[in-house]
Protein backbone atom coordinates (compact mmCIF):
# COMPACT_ATOMS: atom_id res chain seq x y z
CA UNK A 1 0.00 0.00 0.00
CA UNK A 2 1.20 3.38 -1.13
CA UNK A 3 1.58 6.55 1.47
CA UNK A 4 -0.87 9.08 -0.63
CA UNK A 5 -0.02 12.97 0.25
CA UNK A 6 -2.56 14.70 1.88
CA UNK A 7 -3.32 17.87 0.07
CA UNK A 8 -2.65 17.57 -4.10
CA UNK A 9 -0.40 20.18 -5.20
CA UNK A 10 -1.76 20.15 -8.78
CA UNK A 11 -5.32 20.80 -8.24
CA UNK A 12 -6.72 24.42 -8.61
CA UNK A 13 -8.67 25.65 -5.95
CA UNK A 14 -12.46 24.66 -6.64
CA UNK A 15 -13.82 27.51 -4.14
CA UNK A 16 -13.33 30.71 -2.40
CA UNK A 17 -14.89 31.63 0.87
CA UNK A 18 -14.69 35.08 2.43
CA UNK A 19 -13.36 38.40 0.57
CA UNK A 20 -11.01 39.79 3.57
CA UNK A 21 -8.93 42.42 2.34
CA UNK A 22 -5.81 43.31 4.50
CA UNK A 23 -6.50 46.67 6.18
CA UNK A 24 -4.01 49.48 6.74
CA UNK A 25 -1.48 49.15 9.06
CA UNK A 26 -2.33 51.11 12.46
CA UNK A 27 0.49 53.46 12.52
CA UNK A 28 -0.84 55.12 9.31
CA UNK A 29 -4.70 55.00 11.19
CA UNK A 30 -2.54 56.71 13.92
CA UNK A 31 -0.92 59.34 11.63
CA UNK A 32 -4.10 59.89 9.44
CA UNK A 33 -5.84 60.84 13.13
CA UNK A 34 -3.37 62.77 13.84
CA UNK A 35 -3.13 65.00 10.90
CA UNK A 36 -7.42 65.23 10.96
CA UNK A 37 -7.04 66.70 14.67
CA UNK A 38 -4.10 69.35 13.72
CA UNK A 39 -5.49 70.60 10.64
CA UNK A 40 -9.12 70.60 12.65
CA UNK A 41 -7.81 73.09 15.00
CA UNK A 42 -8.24 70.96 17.87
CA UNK A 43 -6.60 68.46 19.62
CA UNK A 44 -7.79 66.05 22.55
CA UNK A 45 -7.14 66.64 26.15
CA UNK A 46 -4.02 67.40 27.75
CA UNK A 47 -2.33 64.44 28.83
CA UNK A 48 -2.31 64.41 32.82
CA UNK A 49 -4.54 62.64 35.97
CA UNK A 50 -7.75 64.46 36.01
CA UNK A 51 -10.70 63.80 39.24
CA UNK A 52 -13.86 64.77 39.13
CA UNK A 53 -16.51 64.31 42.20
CA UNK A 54 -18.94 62.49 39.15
CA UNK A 55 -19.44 60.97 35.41
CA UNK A 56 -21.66 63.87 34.51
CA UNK A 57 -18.40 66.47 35.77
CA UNK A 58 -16.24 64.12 33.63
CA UNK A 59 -18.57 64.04 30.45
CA UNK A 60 -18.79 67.75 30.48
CA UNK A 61 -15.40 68.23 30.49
CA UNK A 62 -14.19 65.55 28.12
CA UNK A 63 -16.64 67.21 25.64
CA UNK A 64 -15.66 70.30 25.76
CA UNK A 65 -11.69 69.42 24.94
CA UNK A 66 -12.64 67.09 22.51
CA UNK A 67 -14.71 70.27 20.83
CA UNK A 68 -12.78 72.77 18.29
CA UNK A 69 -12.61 75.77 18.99
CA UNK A 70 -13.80 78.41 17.26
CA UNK A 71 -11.75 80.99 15.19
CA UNK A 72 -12.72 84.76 15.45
């Protein structure tokens, strides 16, 4: 009895599944970000421990560094 290989070299592939497409590596995400925020106006937060007595304090705050700010 002959040792038969397990997968046959020579045969095409009969069928496909999935269409993944590789996405961009996340340094240029990063650097994309980045140049959206500078050219925005705006930038987030200032780096730094921040406490606040509740969420709602927090929220308000987070909101209004994430928000541009307005040119005259």
């Amino acid at each position: 009895m002959e040792a038969r290989p397990v997968i046959n070299l020579q045969e095409t592939i009969g069928k496909v599944v999935g269409r993944r497409v590789p996405g961009k590596p996340s340094a240029d995400i990063q650097k994309t970000l980045n140049e959206v925020f500078t050219s925005q106006g705006h930038k987030l937060w200032p780096r730094g421990i921040y406490r606040f007595k509740t969420h709602e304090e927090a929220d308000a705050w987070k909101w209004k560094m994430i928000r541009p700010k307005k040119v005259s």
